[in-house]
Protein backbone atom coordinates (compact mmCIF):
# COMPACT_ATOMS: atom_id res chain seq x y z
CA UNK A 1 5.63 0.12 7.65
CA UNK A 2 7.75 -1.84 9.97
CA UNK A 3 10.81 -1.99 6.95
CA UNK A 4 11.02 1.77 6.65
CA UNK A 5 13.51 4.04 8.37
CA UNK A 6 12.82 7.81 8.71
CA UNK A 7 16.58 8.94 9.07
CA UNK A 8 17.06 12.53 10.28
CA UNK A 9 20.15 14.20 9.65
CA UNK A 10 21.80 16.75 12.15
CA UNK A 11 18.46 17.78 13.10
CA UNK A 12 18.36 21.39 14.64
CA UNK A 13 15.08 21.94 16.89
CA UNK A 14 14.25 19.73 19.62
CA UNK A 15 10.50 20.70 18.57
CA UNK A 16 11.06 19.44 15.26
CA UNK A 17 12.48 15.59 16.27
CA UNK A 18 9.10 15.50 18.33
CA UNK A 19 7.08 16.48 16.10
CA UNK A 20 8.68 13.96 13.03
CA UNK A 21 8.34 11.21 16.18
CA UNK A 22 4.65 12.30 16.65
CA UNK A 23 3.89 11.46 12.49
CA UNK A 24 5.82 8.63 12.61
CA UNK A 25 3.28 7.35 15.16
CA UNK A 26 0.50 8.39 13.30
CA UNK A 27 1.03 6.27 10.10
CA UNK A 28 2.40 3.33 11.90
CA UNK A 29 6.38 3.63 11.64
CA UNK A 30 8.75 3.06 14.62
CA UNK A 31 11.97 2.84 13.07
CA UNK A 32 13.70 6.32 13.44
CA UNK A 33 17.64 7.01 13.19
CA UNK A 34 19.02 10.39 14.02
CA UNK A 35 22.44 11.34 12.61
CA UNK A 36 24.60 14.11 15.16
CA UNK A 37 21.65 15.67 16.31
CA UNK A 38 20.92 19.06 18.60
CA UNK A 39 22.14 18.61 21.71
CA UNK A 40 18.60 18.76 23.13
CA UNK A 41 16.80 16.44 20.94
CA UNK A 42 15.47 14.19 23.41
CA UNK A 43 14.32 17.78 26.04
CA UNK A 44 11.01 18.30 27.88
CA UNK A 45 10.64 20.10 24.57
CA UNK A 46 10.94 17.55 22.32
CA UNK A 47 9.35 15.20 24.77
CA UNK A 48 6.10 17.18 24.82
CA UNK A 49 5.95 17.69 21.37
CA UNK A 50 6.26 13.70 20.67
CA UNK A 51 3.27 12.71 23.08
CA UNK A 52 2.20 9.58 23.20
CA UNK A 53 4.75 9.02 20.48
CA UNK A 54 7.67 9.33 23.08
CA UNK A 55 9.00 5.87 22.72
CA UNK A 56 9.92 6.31 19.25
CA UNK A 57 12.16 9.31 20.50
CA UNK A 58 13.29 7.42 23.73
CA UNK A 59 14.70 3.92 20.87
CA UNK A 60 15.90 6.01 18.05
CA UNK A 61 20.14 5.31 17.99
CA UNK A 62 22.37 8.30 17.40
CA UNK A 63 25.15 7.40 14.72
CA UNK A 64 28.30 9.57 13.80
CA UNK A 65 27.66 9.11 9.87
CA UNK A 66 24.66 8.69 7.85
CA UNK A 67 26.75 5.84 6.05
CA UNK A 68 26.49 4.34 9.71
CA UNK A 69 22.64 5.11 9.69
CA UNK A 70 22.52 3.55 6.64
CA UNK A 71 24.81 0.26 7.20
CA UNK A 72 21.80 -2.01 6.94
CA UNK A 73 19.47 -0.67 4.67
CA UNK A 74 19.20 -1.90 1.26
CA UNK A 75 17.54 0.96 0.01
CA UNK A 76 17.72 4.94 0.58
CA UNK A 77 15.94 8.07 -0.87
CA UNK A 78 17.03 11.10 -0.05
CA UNK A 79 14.86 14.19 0.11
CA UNK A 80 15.87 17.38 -1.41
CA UNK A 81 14.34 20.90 -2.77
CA UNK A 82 17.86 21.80 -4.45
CA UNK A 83 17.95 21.03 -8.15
CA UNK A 84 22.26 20.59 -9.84
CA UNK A 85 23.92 18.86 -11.94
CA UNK A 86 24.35 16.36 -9.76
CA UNK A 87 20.37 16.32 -8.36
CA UNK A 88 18.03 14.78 -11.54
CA UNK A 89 15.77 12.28 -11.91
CA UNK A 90 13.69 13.41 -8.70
CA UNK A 91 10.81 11.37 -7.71
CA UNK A 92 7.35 12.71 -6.19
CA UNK A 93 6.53 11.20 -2.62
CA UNK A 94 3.85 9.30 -4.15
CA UNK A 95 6.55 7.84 -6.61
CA UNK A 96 8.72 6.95 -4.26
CA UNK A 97 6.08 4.95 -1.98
CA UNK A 98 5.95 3.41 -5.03
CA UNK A 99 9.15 2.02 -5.31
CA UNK A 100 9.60 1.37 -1.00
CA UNK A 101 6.66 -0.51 -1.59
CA UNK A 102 8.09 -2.42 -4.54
CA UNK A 103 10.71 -4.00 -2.69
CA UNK A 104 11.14 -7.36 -1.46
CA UNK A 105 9.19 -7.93 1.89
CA UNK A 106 12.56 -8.02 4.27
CA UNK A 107 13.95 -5.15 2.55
CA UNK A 108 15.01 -2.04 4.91
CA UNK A 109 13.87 0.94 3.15
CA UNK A 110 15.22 4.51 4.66
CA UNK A 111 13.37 8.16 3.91
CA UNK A 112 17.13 10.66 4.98
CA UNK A 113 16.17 13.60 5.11
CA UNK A 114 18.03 16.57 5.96
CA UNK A 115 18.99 19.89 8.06
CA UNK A 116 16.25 22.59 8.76
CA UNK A 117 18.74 25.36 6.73
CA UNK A 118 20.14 23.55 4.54
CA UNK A 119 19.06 19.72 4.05
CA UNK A 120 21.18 16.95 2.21
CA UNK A 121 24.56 18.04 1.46
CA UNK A 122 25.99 16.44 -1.81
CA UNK A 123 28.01 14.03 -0.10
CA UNK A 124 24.99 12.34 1.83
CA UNK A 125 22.78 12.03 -1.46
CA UNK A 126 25.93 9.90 -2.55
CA UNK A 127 24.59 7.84 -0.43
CA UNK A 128 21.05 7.67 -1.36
CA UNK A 129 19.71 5.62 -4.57
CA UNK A 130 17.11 8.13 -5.60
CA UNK A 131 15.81 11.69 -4.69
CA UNK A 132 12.52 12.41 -3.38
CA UNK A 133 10.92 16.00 -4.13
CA UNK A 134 7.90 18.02 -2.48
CA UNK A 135 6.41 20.33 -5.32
CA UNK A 136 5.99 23.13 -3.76
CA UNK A 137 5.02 26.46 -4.53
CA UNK A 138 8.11 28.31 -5.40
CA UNK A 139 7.35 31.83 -3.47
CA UNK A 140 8.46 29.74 -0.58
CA UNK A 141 9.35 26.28 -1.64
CA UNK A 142 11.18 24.71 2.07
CA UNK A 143 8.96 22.71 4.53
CA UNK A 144 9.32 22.59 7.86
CA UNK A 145 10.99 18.76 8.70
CA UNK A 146 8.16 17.30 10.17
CA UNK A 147 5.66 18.54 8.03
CA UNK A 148 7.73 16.71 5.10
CA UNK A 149 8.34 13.98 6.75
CA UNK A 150 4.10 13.63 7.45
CA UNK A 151 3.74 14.03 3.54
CA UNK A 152 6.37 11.09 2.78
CA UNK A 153 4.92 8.68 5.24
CA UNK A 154 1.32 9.41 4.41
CA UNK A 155 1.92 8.32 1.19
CA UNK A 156 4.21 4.74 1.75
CA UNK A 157 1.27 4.44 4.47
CA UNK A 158 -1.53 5.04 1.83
CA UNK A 159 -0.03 2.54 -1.07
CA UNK A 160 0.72 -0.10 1.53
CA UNK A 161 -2.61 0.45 2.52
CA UNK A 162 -3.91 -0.43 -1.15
CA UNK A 163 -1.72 -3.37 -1.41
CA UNK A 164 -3.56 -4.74 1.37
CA UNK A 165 -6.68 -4.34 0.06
CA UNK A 166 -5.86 -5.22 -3.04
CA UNK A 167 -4.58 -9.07 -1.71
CA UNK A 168 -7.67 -9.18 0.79
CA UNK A 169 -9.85 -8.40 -2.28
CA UNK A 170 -7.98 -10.97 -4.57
CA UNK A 171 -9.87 -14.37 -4.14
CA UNK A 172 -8.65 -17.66 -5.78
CA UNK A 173 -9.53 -18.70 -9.17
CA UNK A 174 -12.38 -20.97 -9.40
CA UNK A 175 -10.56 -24.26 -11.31
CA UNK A 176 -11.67 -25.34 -14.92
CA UNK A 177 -13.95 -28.66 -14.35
CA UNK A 178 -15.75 -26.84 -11.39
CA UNK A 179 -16.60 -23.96 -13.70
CA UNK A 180 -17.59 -26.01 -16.32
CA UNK A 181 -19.54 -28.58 -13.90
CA UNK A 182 -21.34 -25.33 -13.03
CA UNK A 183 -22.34 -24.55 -16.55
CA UNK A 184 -23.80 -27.64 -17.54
CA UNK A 185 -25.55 -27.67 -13.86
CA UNK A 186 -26.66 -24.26 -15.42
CA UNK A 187 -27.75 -25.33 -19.00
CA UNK A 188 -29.96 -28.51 -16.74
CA UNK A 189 -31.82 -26.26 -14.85
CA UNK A 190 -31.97 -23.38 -17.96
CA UNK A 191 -33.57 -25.68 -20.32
CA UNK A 192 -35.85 -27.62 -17.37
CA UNK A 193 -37.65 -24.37 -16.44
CA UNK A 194 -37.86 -23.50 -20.23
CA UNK A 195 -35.74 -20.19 -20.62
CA UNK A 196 -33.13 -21.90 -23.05
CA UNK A 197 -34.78 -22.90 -26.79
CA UNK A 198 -34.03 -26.80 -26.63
CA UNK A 199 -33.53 -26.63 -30.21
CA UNK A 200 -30.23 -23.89 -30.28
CA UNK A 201 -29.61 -24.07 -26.01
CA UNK A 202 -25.73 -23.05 -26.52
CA UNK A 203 -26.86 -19.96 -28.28
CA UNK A 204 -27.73 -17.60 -25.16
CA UNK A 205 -25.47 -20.40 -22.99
CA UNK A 206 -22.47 -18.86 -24.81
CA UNK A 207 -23.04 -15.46 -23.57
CA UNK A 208 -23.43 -16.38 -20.32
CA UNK A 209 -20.17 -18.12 -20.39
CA UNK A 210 -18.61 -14.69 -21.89
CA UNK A 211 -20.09 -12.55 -18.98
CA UNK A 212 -18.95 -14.99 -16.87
CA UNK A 213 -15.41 -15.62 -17.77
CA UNK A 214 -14.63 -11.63 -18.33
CA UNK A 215 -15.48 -11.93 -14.18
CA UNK A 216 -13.24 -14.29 -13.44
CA UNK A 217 -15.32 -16.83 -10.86
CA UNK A 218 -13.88 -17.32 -7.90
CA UNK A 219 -14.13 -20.70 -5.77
CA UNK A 220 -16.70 -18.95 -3.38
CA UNK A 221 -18.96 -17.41 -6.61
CA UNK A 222 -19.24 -21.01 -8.59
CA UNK A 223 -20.35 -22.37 -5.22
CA UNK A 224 -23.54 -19.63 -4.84
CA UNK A 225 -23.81 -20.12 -8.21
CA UNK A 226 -24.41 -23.93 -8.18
CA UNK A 227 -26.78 -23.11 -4.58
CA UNK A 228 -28.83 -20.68 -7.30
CA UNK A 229 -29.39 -23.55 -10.19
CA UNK A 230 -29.81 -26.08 -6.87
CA UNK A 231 -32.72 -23.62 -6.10
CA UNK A 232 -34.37 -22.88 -8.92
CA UNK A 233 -34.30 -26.99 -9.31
CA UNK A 234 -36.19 -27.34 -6.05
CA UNK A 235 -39.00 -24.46 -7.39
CA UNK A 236 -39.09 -25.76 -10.92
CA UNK A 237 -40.32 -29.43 -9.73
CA UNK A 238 -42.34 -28.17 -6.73
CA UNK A 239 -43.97 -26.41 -9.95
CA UNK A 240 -44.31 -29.33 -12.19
CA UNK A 241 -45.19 -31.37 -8.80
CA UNK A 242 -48.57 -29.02 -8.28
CA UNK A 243 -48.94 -28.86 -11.82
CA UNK A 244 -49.77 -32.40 -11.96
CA UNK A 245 -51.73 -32.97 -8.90
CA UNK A 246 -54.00 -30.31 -10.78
């Protein structure tokens, strides 16, 4: 979250900037850019509204132009209810979390969004790479700013949230001679406490090795698996040892 921008353009309540500062806060971005806003965006209003989330207001820079707002960003989507000839190819928030989230790690991604009447003109989506669309119900299809803003975030904070899973989850591929020392550890101790036939030992060995290698071991899950054969080798001659004493 720290590589994306929420840029607000000519924003119109002092409420509303607090607010947008407030969910910024909540899903962990800091990095907020007004272009020509109200006069009173940074009021006891605006301040109360914000919270603990005041900071955010307090840092965010005040530029002329969104092309100014933009000057270091490598990547902007614009958000926009109005459909043209010039507004197609519209992506859903979740869509376009998608692709923020697809960029290179020092990339600057900015979220522009627009005026509480009217949002984007024309001119500033010029400036944006791709659109980003709320569907919303059409008997009254505009959000209030902050409210959109929430829905954006939530989702760039949600997938980034699954990409970080997904790499804790991801553990390193076990190499081939340490899976394969672990099989024939496996076929040892198999045939020594007499579940393998001696005579065909491959035969239910092979399936194992199919179960196994649609898994994918891991470094960590050959290791437990060579402490389980290690085991069962301790029990199996304990076994034979009180067996023969007999």
């Amino acid at each position: 979250m720290d590589n994306i921008s929420v840029v607000l353009v000519a924003p119109q309540g002092p409420i509303n900037v607090g607010a947008v500062c407030r969910c910024m806060m909540n899903f962990g971005c800091a990095d907020l850019r007004l272009v020509n806003p109200c006069p009173e965006y940074r009021s006891l209003k605006a301040r109360r509204m914000a919270l603990k989330a005041e900071s955010i207001l307090t840092h965010a820079p005040v530029f002329q132009t969104l092309q100014q707002a933009l000057a270091d960003c490598h990547l902007a989507f614009g958000t926009t209810r109005r459909f043209g000839k010039y507004r197609n190819a519209f992506l859903s928030p979740e869509q376009g979390a998608a692709h923020a989230l697809a960029q290179s790690p020092g990339s600057r991604v900015a979220f522009v969004f627009g005026r509480e009447d009217r949002g984007l003109h024309t001119s500033e989506l010029d400036l944006c790479q791709f659109f980003v669309t709320i569907p919303t119900d059409g008997a009254y299809a505009s959000m209030n700013l902050s409210h959109a803003v929430s829905l954006v975030l939530y989702e760039i904070h949600k997938g980034s949230m699954d990409v970080a899973r997904a790499s804790n989850d991801q553990q390193e591929s076990a190499q081939a001679a340490d899976v394969e020392n672990m099989f024939q550890h496996m076929r040892r101790t198999l045939l020594a406490a007499e579940y393998l036939d001696p005579q065909n030992p491959d035969h239910v060995l092979r399936a194992f090795r199919r179960l196994f290698g649609r898994a994918g071991l891991s470094d960590r899950e050959v290791r437990i698996l060579q402490g389980l054969w290690s085991r069962i080798d301790w029990i199996e001659e304990q076994r034979q040892q009180l067996s023969g004493s007999k």
